[in-house]
Protein backbone atom coordinates (compact mmCIF):
# COMPACT_ATOMS: atom_id res chain seq x y z
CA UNK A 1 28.43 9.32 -9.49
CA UNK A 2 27.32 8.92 -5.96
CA UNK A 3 24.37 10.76 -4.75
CA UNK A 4 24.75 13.99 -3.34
CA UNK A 5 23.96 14.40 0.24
CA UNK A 6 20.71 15.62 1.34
CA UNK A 7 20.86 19.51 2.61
CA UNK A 8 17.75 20.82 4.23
CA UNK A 9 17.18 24.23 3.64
CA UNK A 10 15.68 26.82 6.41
CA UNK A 11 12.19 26.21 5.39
CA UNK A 12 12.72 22.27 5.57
CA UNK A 13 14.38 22.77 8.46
CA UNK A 14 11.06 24.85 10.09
CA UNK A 15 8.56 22.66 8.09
CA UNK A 16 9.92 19.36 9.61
CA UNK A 17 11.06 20.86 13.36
CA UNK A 18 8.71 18.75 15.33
CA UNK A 19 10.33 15.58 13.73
CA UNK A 20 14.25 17.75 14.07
CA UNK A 21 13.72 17.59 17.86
CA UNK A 22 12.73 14.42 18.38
CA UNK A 23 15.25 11.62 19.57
CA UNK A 24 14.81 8.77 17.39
CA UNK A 25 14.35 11.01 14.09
CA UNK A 26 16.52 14.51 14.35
CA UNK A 27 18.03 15.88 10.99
CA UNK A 28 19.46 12.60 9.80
CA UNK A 29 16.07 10.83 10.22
CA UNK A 30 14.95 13.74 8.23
CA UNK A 31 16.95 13.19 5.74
CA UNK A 32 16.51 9.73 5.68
CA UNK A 33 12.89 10.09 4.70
CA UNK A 34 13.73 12.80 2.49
CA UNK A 35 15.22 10.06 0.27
CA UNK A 36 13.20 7.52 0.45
CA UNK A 37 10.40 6.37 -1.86
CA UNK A 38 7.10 4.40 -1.17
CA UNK A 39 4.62 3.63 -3.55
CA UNK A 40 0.79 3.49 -2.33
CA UNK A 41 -1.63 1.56 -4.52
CA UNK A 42 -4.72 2.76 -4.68
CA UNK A 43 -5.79 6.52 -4.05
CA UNK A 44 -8.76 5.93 -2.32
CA UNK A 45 -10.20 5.24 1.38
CA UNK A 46 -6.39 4.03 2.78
CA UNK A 47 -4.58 5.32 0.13
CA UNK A 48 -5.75 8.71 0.75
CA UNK A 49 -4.38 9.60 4.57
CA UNK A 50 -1.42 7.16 4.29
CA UNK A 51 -0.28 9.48 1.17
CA UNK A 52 -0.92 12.31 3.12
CA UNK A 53 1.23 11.58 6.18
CA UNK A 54 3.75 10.35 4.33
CA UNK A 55 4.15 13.50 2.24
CA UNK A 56 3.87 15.61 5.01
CA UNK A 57 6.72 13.61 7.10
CA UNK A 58 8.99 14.58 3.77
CA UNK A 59 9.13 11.22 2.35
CA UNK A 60 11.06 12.64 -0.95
CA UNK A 61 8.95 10.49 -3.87
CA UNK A 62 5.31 8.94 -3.36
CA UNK A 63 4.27 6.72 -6.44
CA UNK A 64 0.81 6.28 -6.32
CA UNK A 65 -1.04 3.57 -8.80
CA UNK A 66 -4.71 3.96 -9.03
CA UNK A 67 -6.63 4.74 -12.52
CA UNK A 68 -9.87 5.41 -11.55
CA UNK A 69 -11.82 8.62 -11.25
CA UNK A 70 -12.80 10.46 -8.57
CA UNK A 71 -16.95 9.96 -7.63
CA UNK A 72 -19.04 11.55 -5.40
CA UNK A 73 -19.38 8.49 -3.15
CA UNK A 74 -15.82 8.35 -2.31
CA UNK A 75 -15.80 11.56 -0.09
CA UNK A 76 -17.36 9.77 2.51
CA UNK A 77 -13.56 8.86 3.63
CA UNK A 78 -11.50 9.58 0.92
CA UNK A 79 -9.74 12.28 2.45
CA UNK A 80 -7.11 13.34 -0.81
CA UNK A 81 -9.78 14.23 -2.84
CA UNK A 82 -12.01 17.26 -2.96
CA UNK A 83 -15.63 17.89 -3.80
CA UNK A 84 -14.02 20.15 -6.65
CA UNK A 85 -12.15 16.93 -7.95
CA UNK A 86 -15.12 14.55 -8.69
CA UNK A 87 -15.09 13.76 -12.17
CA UNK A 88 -11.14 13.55 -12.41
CA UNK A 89 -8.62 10.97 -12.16
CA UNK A 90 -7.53 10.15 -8.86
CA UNK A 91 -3.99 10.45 -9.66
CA UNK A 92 -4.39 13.66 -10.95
CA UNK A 93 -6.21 14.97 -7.73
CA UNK A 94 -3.76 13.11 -5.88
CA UNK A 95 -0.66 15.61 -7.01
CA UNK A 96 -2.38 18.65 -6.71
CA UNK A 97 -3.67 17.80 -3.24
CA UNK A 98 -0.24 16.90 -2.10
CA UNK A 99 1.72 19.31 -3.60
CA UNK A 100 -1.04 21.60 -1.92
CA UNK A 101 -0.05 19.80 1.31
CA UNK A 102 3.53 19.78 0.52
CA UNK A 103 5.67 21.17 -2.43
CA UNK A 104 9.01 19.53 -1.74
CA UNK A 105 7.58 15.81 -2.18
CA UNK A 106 7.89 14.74 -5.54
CA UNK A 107 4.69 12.41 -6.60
CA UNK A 108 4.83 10.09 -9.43
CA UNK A 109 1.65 9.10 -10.98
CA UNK A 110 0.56 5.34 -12.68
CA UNK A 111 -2.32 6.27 -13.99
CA UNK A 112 -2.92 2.29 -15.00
CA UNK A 113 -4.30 -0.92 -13.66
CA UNK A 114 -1.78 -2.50 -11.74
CA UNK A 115 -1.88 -6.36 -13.05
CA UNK A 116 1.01 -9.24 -13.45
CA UNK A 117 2.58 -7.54 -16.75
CA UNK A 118 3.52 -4.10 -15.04
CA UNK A 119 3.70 -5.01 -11.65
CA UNK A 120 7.61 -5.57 -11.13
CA UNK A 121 8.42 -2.88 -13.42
CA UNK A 122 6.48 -0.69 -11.30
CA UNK A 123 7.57 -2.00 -7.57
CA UNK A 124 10.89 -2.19 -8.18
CA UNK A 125 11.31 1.58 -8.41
CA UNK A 126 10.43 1.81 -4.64
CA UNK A 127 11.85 1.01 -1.34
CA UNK A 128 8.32 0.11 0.07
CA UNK A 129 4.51 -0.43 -1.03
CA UNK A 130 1.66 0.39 0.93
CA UNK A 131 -1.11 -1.44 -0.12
CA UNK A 132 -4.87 0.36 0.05
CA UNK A 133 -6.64 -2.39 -2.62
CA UNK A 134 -9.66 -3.41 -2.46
CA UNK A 135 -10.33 -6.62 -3.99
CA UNK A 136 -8.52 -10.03 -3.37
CA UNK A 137 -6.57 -10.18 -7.02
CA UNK A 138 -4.71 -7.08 -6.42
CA UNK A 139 -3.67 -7.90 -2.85
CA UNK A 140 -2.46 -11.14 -4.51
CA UNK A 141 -0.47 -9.97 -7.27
CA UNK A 142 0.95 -6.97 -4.69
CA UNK A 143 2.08 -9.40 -2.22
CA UNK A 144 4.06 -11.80 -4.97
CA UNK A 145 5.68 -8.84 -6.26
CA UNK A 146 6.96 -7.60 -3.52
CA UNK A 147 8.27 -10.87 -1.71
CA UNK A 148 9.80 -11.52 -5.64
CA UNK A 149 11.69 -8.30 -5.82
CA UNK A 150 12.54 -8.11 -1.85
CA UNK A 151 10.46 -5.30 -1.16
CA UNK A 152 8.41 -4.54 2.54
CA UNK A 153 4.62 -4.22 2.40
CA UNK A 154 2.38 -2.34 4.54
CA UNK A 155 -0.91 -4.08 4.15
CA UNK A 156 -4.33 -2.74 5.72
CA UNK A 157 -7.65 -3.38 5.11
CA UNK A 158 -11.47 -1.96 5.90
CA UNK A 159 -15.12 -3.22 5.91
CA UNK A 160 -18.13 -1.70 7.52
CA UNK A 161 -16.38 -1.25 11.57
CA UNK A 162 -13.59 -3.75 11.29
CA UNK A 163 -9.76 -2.93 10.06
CA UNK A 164 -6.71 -4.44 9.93
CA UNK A 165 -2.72 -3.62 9.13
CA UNK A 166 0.44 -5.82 9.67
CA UNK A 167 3.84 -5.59 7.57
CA UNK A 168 5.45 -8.04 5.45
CA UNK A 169 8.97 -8.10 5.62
CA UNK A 170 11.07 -10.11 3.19
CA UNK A 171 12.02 -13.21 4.62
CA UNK A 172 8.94 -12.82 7.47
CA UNK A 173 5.97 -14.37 6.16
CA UNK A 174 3.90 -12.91 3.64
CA UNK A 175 0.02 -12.19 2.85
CA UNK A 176 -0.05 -16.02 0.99
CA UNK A 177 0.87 -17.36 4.95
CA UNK A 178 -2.35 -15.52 6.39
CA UNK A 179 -4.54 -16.61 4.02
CA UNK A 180 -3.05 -19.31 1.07
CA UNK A 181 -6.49 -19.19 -0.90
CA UNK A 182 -8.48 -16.15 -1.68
CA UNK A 183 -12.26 -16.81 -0.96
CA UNK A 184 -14.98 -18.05 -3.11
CA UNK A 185 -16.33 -14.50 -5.36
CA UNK A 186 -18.88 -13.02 -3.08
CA UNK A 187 -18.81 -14.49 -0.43
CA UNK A 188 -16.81 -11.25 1.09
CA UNK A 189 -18.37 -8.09 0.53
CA UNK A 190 -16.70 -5.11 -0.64
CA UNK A 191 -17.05 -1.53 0.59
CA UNK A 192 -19.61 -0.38 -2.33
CA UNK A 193 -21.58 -3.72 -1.17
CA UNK A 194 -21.42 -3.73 2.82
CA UNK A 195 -20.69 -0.31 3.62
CA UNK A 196 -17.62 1.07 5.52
CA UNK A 197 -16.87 3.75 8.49
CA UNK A 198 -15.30 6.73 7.07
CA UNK A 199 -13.19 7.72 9.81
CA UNK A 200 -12.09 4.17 10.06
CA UNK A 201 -10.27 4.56 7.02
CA UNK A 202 -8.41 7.14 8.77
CA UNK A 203 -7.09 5.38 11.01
CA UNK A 204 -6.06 2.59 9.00
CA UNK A 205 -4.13 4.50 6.63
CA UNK A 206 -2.76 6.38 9.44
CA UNK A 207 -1.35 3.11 10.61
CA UNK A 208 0.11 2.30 7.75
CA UNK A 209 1.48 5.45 7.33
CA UNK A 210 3.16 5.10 10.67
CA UNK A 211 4.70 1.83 9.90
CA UNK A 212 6.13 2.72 6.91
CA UNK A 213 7.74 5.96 8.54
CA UNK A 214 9.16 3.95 11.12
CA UNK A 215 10.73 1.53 8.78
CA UNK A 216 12.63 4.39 6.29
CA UNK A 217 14.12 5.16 10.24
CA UNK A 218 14.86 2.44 11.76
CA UNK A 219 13.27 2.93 14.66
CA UNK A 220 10.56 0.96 16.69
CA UNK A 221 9.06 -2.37 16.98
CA UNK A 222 7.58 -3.17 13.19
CA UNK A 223 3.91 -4.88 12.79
CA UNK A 224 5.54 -7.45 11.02
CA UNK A 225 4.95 -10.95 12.50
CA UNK A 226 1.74 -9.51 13.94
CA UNK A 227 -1.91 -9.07 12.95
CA UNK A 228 -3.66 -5.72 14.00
CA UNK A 229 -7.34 -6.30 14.49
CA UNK A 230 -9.61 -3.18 15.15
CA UNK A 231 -13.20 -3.31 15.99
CA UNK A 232 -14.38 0.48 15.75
CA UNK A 233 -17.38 -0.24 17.45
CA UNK A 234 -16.16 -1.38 21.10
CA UNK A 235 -12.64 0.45 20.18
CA UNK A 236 -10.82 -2.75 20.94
CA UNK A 237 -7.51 -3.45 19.47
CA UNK A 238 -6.22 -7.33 19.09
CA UNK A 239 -3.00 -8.66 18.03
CA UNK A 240 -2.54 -11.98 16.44
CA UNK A 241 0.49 -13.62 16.19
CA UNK A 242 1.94 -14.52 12.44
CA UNK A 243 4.09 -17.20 11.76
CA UNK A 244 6.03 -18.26 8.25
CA UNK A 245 4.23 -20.60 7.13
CA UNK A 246 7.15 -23.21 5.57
CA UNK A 247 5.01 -24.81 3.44
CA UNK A 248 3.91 -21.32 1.84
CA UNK A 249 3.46 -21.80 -1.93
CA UNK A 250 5.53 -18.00 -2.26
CA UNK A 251 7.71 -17.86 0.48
CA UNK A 252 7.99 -21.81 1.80
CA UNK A 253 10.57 -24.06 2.06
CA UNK A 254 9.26 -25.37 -1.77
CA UNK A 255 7.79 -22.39 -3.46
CA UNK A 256 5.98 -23.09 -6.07
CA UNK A 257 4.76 -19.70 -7.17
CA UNK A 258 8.37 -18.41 -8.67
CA UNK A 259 6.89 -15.77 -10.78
CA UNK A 260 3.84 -13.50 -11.68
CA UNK A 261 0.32 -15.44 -12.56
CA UNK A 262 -2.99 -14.33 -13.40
CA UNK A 263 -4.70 -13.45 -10.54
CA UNK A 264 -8.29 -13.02 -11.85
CA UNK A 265 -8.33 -16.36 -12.54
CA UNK A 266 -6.45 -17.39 -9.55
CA UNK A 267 -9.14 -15.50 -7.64
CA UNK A 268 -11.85 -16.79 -9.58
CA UNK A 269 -13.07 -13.93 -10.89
CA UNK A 270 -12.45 -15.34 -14.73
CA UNK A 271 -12.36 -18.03 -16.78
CA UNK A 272 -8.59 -19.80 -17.65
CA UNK A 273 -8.08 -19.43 -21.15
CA UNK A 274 -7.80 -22.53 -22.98
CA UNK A 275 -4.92 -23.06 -25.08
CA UNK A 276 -5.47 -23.09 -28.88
CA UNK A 277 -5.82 -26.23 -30.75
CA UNK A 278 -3.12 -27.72 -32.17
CA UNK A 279 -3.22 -28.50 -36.09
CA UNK A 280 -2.28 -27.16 -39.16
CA UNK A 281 -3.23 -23.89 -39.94
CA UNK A 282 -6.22 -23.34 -42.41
């Protein structure tokens, strides 16, 4: 049975007016995001606003994966979360902050660790991931995923005054062409280590947010192929050009990643296991 056709009531219709008049959205655009889904991993300083303009826009399902709780340090710049909510999960103050925000979107929790084992299952209920992680295996295993199962990411990221976003689209490049090999452990800091800009957060997620609205419409020039570089400190904006890379060990002319790996290890965060000797059993 074929889907029934979105009908927007007189409160959708008033709710979502200043997207109704515009151009290159109007009711159909509206609808269009009414039935779309995008999963956001990670409820936290991206996370956070990109869920919230995409729920308010009337995207019709956000996933959100993230199983960590909600601490007094994140609401510096994690914007979905109240002082109320510390001590809870973040997916749990993630619906009632967005339902708050917006009843009609429906938000489906993963209240889990994303990792190579649930990853697929998870992403392939989705017509596009935003990705808020914050360490290097995650962004790794996202990535794979989503060029595997065809899927568009919005990737941003955030340290002390510095952010960037682009978009992976299948078939465009993907995170493994910008960087092929994750760096050495610690030689990056992370947010809890270096420090980060609230409000920079913000506008990060707000970029993603964008990007991802723009692709459930069709409309616009996409941030894929390109490299947004933001230095909150001068307020300069770059843009570096990305390229395929065809000897990409995901999306290359000769991949040789074909399928989910461990990505701690890869990452060097642990140890390979080693396989178990071979003899006859005691």
């Amino acid at each position: 049975m074929a889907d029934q056709p979105i009908i927007l009531t007189p409160d959708q219709v008033k709710r979502y007016s200043r997207h109704i008049i515009m151009g290159d959205v109007g009711s159909k655009g509206q609808r269009a995001l009414m039935g779309a889904k995008a999963l956001i991993i990670g409820a936290g300083g991206l996370g956070s606003p990109s869920a919230i303009y995409l729920s308010l826009a009337g995207v019709g399902t956000v996933g959100i994966v993230d199983f960590d709780v909600v601490e007094l340090s994140n609401l510096q710049r994690q914007v979905l979360h109240h002082t109320a909510d510390v001590g809870r999960p973040k997916v749990q103050s993630a619906v009632d902050n967005i339902k708050a925000y917006n009843p009609d979107v429906n938000v489906v929790v993963h209240e889990t660790r994303l990792e190579a084992d649930n990853a697929m299952e998870i992403i392939s209920q989705y017509d596009l991931v935003i990705n808020g992680a914050d360490n290097f295996a995650t962004r790794y295993l996202v990535n794979d995923a989503c060029y595997l199962l065809n899927k568009p990411l919005v990737d941003g990221s955030i340290l002390i005054f510095d952010g960037q976003a682009t978009v992976f689209l299948p078939g465009e490049g993907c995170y493994r062409c910008l960087f092929p090999s994750p760096p050495p452990p610690g030689m990056v800091p992370n947010c809890a280590e270096a420090g980060v800009l609230g409000a920079l957060t913000g506008l990060v997620g707000s970029i993603q947010a964008t990007e991802a609205l723009k692709y459930f419409l069709g409309i616009g020039e996409s941030l894929s192929s390109r490299l947004l570089l933001i230095d909150a400190l001068s307020m300069t904006f770059r843009e570096v050009r990305l390229k395929r890379n065809p000897d990409c060990p995901l999306c290359g002319d000769n991949p040789t990643v074909t399928e989910l790996i461990d990505y701690e290890v890869f990452c060097g965060i642990a140890e390979p296991l080693e396989a178990a000797p071979v003899g006859d059993d005691d």
